[in-house]
C-alpha atoms as a PDB file:
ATOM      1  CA  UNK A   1      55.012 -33.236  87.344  1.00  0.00           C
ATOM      2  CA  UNK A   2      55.869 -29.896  86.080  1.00  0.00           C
ATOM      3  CA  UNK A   3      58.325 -29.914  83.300  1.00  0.00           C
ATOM      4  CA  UNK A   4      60.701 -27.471  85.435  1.00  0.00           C
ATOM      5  CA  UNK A   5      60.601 -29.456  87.617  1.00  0.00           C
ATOM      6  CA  UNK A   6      61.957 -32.117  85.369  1.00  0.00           C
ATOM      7  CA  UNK A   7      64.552 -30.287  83.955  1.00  0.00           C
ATOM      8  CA  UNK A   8      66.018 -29.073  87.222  1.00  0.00           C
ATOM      9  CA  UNK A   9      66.009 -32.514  88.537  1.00  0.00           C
ATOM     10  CA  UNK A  10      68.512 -34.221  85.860  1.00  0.00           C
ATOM     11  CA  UNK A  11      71.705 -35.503  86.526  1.00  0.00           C
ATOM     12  CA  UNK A  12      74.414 -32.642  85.996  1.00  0.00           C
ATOM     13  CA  UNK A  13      76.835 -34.472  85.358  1.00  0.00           C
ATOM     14  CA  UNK A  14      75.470 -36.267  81.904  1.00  0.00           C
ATOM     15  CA  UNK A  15      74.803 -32.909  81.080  1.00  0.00           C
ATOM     16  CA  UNK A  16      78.547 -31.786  81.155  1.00  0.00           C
ATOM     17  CA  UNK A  17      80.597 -32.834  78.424  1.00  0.00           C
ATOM     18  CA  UNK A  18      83.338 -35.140  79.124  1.00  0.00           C
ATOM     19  CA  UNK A  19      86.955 -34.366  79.511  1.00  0.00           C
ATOM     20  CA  UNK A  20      89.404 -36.838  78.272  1.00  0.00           C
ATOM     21  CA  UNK A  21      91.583 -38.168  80.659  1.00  0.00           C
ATOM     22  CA  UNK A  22      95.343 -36.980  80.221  1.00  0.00           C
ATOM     23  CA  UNK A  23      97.441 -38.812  78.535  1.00  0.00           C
ATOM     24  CA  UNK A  24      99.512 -41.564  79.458  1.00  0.00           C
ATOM     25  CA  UNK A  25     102.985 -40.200  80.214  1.00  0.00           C
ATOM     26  CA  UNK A  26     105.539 -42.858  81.083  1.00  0.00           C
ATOM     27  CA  UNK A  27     107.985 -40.610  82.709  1.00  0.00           C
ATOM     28  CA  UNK A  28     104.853 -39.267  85.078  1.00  0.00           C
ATOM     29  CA  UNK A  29     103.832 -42.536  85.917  1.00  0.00           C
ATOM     30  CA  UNK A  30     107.412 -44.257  86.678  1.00  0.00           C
ATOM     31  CA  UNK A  31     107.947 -40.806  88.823  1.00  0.00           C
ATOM     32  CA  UNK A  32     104.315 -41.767  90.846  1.00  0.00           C
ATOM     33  CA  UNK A  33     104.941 -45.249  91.316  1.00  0.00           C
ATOM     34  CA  UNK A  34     108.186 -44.054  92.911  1.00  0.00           C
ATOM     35  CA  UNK A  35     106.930 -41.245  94.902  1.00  0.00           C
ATOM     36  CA  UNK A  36     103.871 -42.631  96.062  1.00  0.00           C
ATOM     37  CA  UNK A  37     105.720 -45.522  98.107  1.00  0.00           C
ATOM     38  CA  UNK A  38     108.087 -44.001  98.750  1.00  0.00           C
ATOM     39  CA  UNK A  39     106.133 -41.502 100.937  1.00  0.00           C
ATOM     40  CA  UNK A  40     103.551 -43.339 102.450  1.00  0.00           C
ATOM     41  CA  UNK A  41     105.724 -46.454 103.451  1.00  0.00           C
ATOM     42  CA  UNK A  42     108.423 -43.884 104.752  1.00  0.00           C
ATOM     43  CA  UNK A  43     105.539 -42.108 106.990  1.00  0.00           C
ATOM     44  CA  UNK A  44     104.428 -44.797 108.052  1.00  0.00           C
ATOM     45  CA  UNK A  45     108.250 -46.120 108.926  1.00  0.00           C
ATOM     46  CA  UNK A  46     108.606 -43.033 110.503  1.00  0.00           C
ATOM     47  CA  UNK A  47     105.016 -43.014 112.574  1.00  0.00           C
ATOM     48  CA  UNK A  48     105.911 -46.456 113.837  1.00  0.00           C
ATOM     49  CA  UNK A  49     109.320 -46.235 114.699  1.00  0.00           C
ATOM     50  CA  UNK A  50     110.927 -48.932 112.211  1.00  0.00           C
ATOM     51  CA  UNK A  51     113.880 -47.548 110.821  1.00  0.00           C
ATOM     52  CA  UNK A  52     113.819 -50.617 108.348  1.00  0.00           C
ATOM     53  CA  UNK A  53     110.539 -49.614 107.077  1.00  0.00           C
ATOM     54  CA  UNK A  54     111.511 -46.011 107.008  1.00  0.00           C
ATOM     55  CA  UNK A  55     114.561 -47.022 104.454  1.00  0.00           C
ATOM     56  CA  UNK A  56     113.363 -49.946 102.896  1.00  0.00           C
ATOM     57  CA  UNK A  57     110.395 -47.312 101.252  1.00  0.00           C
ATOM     58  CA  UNK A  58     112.951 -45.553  99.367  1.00  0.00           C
ATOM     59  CA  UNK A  59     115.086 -48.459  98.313  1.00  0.00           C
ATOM     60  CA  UNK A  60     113.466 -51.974  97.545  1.00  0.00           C
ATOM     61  CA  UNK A  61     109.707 -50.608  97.760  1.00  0.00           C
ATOM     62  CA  UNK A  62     109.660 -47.560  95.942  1.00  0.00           C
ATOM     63  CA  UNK A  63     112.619 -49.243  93.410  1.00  0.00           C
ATOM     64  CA  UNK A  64     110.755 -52.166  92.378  1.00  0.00           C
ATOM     65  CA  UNK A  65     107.191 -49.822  91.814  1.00  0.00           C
ATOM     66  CA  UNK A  66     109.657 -47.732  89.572  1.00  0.00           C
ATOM     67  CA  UNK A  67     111.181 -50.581  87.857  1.00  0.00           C
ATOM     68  CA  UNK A  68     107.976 -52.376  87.235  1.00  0.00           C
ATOM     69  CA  UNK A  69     105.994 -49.171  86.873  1.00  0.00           C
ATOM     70  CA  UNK A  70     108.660 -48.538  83.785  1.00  0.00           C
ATOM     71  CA  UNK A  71     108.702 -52.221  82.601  1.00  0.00           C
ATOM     72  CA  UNK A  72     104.704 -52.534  82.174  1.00  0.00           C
ATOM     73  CA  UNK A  73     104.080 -49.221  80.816  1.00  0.00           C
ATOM     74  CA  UNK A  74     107.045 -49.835  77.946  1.00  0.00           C
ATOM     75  CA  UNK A  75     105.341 -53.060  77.367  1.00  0.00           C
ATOM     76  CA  UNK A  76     101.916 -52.162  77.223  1.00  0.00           C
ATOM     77  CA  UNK A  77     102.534 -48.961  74.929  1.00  0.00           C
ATOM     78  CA  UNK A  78     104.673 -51.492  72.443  1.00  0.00           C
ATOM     79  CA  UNK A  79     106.311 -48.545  70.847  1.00  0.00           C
ATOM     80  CA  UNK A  80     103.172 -46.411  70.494  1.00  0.00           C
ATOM     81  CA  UNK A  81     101.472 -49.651  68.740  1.00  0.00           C
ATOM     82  CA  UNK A  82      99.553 -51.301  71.581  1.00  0.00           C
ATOM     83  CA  UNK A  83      98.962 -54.924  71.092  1.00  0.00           C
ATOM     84  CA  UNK A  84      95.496 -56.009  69.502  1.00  0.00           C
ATOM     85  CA  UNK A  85      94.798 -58.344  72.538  1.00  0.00           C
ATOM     86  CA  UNK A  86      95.393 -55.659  75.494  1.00  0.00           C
ATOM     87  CA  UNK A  87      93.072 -53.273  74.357  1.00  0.00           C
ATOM     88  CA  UNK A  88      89.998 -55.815  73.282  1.00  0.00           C
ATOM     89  CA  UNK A  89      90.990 -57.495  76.612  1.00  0.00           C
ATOM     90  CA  UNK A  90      88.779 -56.661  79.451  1.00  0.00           C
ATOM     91  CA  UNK A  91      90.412 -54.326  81.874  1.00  0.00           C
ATOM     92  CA  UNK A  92      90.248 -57.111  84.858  1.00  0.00           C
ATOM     93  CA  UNK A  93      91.242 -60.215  82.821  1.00  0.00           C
ATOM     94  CA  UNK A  94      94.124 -57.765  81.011  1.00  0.00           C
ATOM     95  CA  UNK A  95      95.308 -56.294  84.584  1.00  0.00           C
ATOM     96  CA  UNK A  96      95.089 -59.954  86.331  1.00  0.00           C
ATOM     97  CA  UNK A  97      97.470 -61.501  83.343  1.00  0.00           C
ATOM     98  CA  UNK A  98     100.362 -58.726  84.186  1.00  0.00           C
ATOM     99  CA  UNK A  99      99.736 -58.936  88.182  1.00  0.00           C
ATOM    100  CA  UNK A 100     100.228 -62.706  87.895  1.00  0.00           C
ATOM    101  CA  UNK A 101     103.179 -62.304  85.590  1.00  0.00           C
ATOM    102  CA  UNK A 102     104.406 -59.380  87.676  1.00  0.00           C
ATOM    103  CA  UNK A 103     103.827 -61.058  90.985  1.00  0.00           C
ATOM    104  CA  UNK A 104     105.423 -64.250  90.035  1.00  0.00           C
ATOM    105  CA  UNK A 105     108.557 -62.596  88.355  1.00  0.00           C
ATOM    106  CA  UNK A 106     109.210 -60.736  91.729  1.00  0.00           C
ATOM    107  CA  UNK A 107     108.689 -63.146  93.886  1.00  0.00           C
ATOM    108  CA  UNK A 108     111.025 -65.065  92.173  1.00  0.00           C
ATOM    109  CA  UNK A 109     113.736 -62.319  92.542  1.00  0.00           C
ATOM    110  CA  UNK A 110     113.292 -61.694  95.739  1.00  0.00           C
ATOM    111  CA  UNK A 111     113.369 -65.414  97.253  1.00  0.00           C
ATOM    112  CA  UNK A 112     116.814 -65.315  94.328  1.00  0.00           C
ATOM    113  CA  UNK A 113     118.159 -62.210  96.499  1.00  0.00           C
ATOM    114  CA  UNK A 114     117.415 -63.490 100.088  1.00  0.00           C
ATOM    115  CA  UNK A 115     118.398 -67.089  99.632  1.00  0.00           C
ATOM    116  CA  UNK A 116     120.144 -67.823  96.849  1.00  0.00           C
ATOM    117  CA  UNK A 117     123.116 -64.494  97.182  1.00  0.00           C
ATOM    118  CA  UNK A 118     123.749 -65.493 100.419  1.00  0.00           C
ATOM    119  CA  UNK A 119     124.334 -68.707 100.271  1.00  0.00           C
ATOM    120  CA  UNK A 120     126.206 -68.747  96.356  1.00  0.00           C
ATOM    121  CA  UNK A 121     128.259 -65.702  96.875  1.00  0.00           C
ATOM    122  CA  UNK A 122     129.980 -64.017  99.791  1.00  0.00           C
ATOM    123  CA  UNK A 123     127.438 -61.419 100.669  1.00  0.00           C
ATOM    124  CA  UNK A 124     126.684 -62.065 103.527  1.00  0.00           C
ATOM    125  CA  UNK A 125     122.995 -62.774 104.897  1.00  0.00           C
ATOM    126  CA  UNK A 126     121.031 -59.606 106.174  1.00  0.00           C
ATOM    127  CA  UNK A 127     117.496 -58.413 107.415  1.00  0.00           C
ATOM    128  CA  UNK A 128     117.300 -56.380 104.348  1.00  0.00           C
ATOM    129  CA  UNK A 129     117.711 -59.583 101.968  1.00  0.00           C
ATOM    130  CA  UNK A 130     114.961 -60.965 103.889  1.00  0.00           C
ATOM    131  CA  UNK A 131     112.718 -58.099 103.351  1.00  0.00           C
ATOM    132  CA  UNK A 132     113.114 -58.161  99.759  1.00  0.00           C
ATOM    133  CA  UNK A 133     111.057 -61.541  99.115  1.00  0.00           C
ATOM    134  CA  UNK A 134     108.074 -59.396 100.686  1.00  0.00           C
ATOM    135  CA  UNK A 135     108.323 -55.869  99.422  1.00  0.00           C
ATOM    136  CA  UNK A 136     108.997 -56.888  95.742  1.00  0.00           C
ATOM    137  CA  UNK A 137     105.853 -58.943  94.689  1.00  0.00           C
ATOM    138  CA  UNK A 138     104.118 -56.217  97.330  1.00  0.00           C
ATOM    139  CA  UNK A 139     105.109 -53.611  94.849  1.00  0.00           C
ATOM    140  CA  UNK A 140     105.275 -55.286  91.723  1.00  0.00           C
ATOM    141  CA  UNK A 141     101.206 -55.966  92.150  1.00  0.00           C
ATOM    142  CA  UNK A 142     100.868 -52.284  92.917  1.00  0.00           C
ATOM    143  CA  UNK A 143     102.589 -50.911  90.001  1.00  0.00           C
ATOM    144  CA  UNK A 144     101.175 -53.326  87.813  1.00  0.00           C
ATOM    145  CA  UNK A 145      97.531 -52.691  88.731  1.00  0.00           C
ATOM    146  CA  UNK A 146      97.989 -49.516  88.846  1.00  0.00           C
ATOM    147  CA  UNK A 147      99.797 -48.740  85.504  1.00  0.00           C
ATOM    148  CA  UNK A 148      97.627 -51.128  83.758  1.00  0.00           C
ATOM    149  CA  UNK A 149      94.538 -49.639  84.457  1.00  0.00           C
ATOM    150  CA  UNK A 150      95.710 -45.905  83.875  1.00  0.00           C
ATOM    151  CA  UNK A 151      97.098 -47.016  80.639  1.00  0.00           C
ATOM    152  CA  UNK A 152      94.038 -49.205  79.863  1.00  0.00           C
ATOM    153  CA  UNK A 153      91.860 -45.626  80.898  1.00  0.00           C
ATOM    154  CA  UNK A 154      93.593 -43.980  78.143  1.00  0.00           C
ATOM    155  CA  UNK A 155      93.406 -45.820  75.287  1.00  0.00           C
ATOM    156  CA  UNK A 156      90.006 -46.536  73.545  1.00  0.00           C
ATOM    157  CA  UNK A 157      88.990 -49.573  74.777  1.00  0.00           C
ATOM    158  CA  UNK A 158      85.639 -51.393  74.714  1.00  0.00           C
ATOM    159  CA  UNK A 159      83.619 -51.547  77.950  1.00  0.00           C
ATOM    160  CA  UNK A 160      84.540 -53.593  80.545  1.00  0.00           C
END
């Protein structure tokens, strides 16, 4: 094999330095995991008809990804000082841990909101309730996964 050949043969893209990945930007990311719901579960509201759907993206789905999406990224960043144990963590078993914890804290809420309010308090109860005991743990395990592993791609982490 000729050594041109060879040489115009290798991989370009080990021959390009790397760029590092932006930073992780809390504001940016609460703003996506807001946006990002918001508009596809609206579309898709909108392309089917379901008027629920259509409001329920910018209220309880594209809320909770906002609230969580703010909640995990304050937590993992630990006031610039990330904790010892969610950077040596591998990125699955790290993400997994705050889905669980995410999941389970929203569904939680959201079976609090559609069948506990109604039945304690004088709100009465509504579709909308109902919804809620789907859409949060739905977008709690979005935002989670999501901000983890940005957050996990920006920080130096070991390989995993």
């Amino acid at each position: 094999m000729s050594a041109t050949k060879h040489r115009t043969g290798r991989n370009r893209a080990a021959s390009r330095p790397s760029r590092p990945s932006r930073p992780f930007t809390l504001w940016r990311e609460v703003l996506t995991a807001y946006a990002a719901p918001a508009l596809t579960a609206g579309a898709a509201g909108v392309v089917t008809g379901q008027q629920d759907l259509a409001v329920a993206a910018c209220t309880s789905i594209a809320g909770t990804s906002a609230v969580v999406a703010f909640l995990v990224g304050t937590w993992l960043r630990h006031g610039g000082q990330p904790r010892r144990w969610t950077i040596t963590a591998p990125r699955g078993v790290l993400t997994a841990a705050l889905v669980i914890t995410a999941v389970g804290t929203a569904a939680l809420l959201g079976w609090f909101a559609g069948q506990w309010i109604p039945t304690h308090t004088a709100v009465p109860a509504a579709p909308w309730l109902e919804r809620l005991r789907m859409d949060l743990p739905v977008s709690a395990a979005l935002a989670t996964t999501i901000v983890t592993l940005r957050w996990r791609s920006t920080t130096a982490a070991s390989p995993a």
